[in-house]
C-alpha atoms as a PDB file:
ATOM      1  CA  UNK A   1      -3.181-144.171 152.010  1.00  0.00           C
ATOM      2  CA  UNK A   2      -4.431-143.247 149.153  1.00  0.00           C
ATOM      3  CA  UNK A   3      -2.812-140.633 146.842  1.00  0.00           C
ATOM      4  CA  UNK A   4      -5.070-137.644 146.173  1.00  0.00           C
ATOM      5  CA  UNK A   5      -6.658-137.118 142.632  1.00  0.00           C
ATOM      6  CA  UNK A   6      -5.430-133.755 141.583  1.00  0.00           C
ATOM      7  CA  UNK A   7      -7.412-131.849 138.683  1.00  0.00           C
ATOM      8  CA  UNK A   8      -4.884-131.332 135.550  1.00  0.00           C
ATOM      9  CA  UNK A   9      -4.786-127.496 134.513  1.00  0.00           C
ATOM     10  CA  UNK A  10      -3.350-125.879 131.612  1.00  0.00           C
ATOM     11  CA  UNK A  11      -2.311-122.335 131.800  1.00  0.00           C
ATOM     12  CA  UNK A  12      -2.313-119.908 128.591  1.00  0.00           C
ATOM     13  CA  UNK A  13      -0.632-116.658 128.746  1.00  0.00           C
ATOM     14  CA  UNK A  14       1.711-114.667 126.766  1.00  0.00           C
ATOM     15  CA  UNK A  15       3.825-113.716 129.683  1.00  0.00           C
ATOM     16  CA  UNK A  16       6.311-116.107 130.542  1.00  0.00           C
ATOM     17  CA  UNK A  17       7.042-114.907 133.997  1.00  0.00           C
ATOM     18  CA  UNK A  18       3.363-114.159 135.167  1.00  0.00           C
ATOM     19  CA  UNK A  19       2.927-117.747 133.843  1.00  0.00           C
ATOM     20  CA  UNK A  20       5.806-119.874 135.946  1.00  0.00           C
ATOM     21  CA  UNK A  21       4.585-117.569 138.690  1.00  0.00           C
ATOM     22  CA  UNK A  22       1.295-118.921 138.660  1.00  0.00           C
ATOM     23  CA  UNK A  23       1.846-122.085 137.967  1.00  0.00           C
ATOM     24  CA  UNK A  24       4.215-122.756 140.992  1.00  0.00           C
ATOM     25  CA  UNK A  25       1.553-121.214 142.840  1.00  0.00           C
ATOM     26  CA  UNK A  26      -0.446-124.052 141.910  1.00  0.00           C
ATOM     27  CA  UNK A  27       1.693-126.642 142.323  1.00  0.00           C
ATOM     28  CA  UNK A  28       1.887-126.091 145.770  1.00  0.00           C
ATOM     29  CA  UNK A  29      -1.704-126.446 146.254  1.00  0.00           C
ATOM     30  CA  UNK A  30      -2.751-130.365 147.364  1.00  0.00           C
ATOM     31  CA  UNK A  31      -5.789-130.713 145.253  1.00  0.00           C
ATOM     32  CA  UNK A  32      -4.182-128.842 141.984  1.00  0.00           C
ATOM     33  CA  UNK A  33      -1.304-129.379 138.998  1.00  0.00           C
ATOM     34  CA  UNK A  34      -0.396-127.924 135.931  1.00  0.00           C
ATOM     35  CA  UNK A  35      -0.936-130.253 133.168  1.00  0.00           C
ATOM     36  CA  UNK A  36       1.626-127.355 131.267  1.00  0.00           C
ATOM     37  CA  UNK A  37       1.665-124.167 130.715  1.00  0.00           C
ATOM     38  CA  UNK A  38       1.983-122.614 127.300  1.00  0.00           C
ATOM     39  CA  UNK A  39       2.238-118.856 125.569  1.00  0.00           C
ATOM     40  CA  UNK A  40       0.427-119.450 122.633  1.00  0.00           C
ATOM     41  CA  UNK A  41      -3.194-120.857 121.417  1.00  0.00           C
ATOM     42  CA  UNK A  42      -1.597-123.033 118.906  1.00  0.00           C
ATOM     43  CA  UNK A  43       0.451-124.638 121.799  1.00  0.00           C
ATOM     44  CA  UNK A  44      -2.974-124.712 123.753  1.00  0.00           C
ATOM     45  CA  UNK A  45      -5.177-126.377 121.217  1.00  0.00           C
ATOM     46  CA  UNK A  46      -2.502-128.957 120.743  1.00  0.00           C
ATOM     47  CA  UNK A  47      -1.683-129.273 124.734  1.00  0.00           C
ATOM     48  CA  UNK A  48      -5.793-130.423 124.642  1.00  0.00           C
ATOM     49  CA  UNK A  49      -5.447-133.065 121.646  1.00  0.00           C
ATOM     50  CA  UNK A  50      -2.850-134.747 123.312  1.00  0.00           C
ATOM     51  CA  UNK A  51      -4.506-135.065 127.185  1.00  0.00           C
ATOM     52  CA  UNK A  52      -7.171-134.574 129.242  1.00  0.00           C
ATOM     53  CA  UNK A  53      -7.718-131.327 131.016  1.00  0.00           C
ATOM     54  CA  UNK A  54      -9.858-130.357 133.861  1.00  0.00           C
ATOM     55  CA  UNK A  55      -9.691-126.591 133.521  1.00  0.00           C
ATOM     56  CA  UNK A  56      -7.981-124.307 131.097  1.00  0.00           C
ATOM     57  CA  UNK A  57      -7.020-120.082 132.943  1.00  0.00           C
ATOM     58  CA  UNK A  58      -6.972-118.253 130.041  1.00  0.00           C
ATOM     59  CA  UNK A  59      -5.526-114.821 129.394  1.00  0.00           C
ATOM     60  CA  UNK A  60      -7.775-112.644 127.486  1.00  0.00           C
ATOM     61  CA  UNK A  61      -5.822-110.579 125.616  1.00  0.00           C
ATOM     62  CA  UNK A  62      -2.837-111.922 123.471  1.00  0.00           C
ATOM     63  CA  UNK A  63      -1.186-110.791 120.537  1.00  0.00           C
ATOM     64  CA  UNK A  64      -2.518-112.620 117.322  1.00  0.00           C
ATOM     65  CA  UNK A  65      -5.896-113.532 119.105  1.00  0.00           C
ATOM     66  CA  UNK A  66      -8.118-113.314 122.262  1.00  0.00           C
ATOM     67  CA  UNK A  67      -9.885-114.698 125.175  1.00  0.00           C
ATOM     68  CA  UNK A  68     -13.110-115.064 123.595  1.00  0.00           C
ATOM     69  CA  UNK A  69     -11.885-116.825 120.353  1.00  0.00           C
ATOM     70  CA  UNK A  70      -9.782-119.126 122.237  1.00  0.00           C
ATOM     71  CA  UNK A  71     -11.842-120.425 125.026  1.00  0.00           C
ATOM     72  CA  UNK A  72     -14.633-121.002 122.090  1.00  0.00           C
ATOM     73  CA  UNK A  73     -11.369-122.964 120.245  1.00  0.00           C
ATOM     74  CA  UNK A  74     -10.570-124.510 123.113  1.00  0.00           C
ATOM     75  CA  UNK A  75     -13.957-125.667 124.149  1.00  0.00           C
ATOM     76  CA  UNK A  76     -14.739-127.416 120.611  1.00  0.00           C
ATOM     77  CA  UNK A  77     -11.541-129.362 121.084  1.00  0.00           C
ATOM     78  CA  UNK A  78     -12.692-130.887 124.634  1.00  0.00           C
ATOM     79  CA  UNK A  79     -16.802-129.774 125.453  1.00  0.00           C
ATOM     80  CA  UNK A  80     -16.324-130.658 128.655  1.00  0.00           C
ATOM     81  CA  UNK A  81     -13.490-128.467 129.807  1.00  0.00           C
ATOM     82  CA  UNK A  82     -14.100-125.479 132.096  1.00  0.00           C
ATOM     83  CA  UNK A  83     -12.399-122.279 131.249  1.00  0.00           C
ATOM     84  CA  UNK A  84     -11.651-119.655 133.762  1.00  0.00           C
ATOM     85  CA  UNK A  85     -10.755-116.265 132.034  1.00  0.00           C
ATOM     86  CA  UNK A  86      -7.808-113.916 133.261  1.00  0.00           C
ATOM     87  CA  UNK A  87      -6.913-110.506 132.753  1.00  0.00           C
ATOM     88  CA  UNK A  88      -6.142-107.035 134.584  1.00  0.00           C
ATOM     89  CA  UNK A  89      -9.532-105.412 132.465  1.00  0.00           C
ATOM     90  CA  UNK A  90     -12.359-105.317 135.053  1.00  0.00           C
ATOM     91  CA  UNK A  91     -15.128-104.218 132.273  1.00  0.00           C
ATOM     92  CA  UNK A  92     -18.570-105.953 133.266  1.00  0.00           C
ATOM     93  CA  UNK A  93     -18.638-106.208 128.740  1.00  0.00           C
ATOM     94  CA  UNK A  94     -15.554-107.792 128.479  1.00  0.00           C
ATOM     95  CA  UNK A  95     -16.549-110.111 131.234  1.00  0.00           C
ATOM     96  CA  UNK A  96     -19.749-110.719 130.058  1.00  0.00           C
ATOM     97  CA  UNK A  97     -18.199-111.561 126.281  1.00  0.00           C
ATOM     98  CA  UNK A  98     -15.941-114.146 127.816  1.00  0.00           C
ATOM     99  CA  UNK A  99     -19.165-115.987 129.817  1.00  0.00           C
ATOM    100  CA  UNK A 100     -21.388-115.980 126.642  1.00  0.00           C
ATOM    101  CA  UNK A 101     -18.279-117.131 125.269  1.00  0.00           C
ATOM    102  CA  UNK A 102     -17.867-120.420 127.589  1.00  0.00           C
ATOM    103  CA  UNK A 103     -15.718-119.799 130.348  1.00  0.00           C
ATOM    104  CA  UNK A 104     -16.739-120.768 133.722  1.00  0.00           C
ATOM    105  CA  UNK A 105     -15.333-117.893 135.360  1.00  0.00           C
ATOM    106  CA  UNK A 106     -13.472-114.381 135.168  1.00  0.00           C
ATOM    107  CA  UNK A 107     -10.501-113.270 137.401  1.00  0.00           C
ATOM    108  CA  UNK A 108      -8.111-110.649 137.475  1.00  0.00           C
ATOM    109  CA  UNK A 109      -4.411-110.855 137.729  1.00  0.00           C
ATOM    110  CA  UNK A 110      -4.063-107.946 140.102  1.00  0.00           C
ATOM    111  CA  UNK A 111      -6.328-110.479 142.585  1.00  0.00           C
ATOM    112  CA  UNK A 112      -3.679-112.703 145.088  1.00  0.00           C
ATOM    113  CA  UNK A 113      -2.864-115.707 143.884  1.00  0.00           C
ATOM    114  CA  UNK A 114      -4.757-117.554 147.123  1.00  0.00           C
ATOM    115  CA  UNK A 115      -8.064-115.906 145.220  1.00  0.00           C
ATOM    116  CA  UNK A 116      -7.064-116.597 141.827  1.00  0.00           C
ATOM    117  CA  UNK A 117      -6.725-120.752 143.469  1.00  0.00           C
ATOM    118  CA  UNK A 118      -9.720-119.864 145.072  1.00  0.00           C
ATOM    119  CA  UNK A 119     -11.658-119.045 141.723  1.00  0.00           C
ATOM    120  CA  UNK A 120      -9.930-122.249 140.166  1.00  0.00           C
ATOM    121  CA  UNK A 121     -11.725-124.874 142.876  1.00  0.00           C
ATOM    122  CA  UNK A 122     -14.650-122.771 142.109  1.00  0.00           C
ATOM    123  CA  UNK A 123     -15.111-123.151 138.250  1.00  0.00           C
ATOM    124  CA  UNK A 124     -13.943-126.473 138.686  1.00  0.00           C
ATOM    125  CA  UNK A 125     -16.802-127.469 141.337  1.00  0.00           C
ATOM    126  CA  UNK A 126     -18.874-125.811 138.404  1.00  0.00           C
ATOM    127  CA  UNK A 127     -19.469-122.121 140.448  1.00  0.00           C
ATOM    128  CA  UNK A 128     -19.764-118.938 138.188  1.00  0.00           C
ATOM    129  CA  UNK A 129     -16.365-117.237 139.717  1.00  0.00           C
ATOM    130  CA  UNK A 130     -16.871-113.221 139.480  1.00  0.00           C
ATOM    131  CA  UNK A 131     -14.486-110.992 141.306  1.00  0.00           C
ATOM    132  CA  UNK A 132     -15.196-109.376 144.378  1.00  0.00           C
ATOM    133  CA  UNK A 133     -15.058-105.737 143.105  1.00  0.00           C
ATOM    134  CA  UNK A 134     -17.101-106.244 140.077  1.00  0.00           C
ATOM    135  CA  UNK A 135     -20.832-105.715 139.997  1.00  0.00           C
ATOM    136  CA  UNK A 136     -21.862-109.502 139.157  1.00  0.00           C
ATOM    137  CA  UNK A 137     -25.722-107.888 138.395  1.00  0.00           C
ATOM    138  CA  UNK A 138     -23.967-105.739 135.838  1.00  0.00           C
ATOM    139  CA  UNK A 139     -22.589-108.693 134.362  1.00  0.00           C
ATOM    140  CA  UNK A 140     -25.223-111.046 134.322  1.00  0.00           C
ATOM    141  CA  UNK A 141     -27.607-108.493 132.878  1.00  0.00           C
ATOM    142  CA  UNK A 142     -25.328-108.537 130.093  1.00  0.00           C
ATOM    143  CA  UNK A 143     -24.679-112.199 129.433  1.00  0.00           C
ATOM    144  CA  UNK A 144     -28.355-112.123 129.013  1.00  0.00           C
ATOM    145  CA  UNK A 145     -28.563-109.881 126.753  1.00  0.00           C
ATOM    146  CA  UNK A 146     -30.106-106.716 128.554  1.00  0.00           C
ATOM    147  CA  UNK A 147     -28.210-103.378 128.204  1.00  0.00           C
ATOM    148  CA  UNK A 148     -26.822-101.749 125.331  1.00  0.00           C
ATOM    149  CA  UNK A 149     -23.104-102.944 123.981  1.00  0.00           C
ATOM    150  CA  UNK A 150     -20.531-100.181 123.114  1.00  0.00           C
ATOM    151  CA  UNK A 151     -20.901-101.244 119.283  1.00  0.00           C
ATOM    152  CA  UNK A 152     -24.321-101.211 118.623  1.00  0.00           C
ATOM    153  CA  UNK A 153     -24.327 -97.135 119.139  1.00  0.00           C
ATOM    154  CA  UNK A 154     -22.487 -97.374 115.587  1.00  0.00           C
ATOM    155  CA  UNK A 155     -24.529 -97.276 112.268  1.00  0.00           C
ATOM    156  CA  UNK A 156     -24.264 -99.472 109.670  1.00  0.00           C
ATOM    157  CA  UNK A 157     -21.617 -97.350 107.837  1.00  0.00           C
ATOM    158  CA  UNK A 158     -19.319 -96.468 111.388  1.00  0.00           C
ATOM    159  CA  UNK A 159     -19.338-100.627 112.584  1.00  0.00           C
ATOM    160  CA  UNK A 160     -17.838-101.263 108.699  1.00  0.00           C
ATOM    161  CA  UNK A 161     -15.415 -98.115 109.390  1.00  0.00           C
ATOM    162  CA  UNK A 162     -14.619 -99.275 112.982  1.00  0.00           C
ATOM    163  CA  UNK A 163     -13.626-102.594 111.569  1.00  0.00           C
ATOM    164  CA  UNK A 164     -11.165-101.593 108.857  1.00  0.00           C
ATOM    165  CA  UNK A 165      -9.686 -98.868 111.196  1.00  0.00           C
ATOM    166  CA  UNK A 166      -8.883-101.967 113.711  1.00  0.00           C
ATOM    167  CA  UNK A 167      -7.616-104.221 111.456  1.00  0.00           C
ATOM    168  CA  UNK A 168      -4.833-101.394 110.269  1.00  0.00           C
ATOM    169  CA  UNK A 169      -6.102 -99.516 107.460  1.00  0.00           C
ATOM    170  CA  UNK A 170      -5.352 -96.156 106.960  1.00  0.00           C
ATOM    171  CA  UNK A 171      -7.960 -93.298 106.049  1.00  0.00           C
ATOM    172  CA  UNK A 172      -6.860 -93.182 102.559  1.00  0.00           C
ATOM    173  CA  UNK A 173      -7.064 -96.604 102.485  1.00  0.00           C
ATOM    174  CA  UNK A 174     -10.670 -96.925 104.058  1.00  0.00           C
ATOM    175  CA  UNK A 175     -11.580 -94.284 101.146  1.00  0.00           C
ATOM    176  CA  UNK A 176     -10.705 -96.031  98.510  1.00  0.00           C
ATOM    177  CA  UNK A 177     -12.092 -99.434  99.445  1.00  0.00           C
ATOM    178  CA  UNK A 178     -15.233 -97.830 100.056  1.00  0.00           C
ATOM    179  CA  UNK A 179     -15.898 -95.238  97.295  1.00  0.00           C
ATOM    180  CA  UNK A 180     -15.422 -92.603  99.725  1.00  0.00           C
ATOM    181  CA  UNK A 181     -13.282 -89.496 100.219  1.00  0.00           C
ATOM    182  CA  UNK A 182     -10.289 -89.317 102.821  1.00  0.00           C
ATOM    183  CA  UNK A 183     -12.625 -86.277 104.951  1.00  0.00           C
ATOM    184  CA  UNK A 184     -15.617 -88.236 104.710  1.00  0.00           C
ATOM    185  CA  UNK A 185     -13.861 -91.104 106.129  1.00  0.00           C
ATOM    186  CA  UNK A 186     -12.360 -88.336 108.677  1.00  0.00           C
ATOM    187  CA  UNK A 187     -15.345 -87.395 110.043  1.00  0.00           C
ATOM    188  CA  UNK A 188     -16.752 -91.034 110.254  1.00  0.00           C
ATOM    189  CA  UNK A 189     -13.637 -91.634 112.283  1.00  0.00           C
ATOM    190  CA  UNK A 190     -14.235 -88.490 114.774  1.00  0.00           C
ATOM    191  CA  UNK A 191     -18.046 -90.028 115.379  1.00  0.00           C
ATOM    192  CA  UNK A 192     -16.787 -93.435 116.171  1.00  0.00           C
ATOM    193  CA  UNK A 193     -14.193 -91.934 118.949  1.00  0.00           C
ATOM    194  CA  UNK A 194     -17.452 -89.487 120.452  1.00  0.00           C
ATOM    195  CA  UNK A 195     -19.602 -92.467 120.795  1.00  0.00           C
ATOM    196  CA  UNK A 196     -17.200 -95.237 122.066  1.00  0.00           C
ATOM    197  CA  UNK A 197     -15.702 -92.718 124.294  1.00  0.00           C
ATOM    198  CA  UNK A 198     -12.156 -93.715 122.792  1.00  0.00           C
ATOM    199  CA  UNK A 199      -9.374 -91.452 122.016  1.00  0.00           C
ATOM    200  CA  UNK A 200      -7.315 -93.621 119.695  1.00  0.00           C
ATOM    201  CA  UNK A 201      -6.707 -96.402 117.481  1.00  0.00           C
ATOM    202  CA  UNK A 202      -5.273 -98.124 120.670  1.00  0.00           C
ATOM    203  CA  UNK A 203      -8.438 -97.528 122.484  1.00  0.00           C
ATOM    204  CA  UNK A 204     -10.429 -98.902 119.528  1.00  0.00           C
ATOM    205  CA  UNK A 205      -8.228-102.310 119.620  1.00  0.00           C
ATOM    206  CA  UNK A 206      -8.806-102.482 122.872  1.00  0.00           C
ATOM    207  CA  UNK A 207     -12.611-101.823 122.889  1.00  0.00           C
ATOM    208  CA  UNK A 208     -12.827-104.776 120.191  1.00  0.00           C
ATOM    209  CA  UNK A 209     -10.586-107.021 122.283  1.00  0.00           C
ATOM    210  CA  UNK A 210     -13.086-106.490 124.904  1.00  0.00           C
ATOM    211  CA  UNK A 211     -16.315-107.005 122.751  1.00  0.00           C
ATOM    212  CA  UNK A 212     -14.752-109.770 120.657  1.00  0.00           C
ATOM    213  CA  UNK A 213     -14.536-108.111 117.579  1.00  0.00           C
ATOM    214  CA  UNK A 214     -10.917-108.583 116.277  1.00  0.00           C
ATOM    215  CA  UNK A 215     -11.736-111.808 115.585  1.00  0.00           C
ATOM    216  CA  UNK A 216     -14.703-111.025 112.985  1.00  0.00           C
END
């Protein structure tokens, strides 16, 4: 009898026991194995120079980087990879970012692990996997474009603002980089926050981890 042709799968997430957890999950299954499992990109990129992967579930947000940069990364090292993105944010943007991104695919980690080995056959048989409790017209209408994106309700000045707050600058520091006083920078701050809805710094990482931007 012949001995079945599993498809090799490389898991990337920061968590080492959400990881093992998953990937025994996976082992069980006849049709599926874990070509390895890994916590960092570095390790993931290399993982793909050394062997041939059928599908890579990638975590979306990690410290250092995120699911957008990476599956791009990881799709330049093998083109013909499928990349099925994971995370517990359920935001039709964030979902949409990873699609226009490359992955094949979006679930959540709150999901079962039979659905989350569901949505792996289904990338892999080269299905656009969307979880059941998000609007997939929401998301579509975004990968293509239509709708408006949290950060284009900034002006020029509040997107160059947003991006040094994110990246750890202080107000003072934002002032004096720009030519600007420490109020003026103040109140730019308090109109970013109205329009993106966010309360915090946190909430404006968070936001860019979702739109891609901490990688710009």
């Amino acid at each position: 009898m012949a001995a079945v042709l599993k498809s090799q799968t490389l898991l990337v997430d920061d968590h080492p026991l959400f990881r093992a957890g998953l990937a025994l999950a996976i082992d069980r299954e006849p049709d599926l194995q874990v070509a390895a499992e890994v916590g960092t990109p570095a390790d993931a990129v290399e993982v793909l120079r050394r062997q041939q992967v059928d599908i890579a579930v990638v975590d979306v947000l990690m410290p250092k980087t995120n699911g957008i940069s990476l599956a791009t990364e990881l799709l330049e090292v093998q083109r013909d990879l499928k990349v099925l993105a994971l995370s517990v944010l359920d935001e039709p943007v964030m979902i949409a970012a990873m699609l226009r991104a490359g992955a094949s695919g979006y679930a959540l980690k709150t999901q079962p692990p039979s659905e989350i080995i569901e949505a792996v056959r289904e990338v892999l048989s080269g299905t656009v996997y969307l979880p059941p409790r998000v609007s997939r017209e929401a998301v579509l209408s975004l990968v293509q474009g239509n709708g408006e994106r949290p950060l284009e309700r900034l002006t020029r000045r509040e997107r160059e603002i947003f991006d040094l707050l994110i990246h750890g600058n202080t107000n003072e520091q934002i002032g004096s980089r720009l030519f600007i006083s420490r109020r003026t920078v103040e109140t730019h701050r308090q109109r970013i926050m109205r329009k993106l809805a966010t309360h915090s710094i946190v909430d404006m990482i968070r936001l860019a981890a979702r739109e891609g931007a901490l990688s710009e």
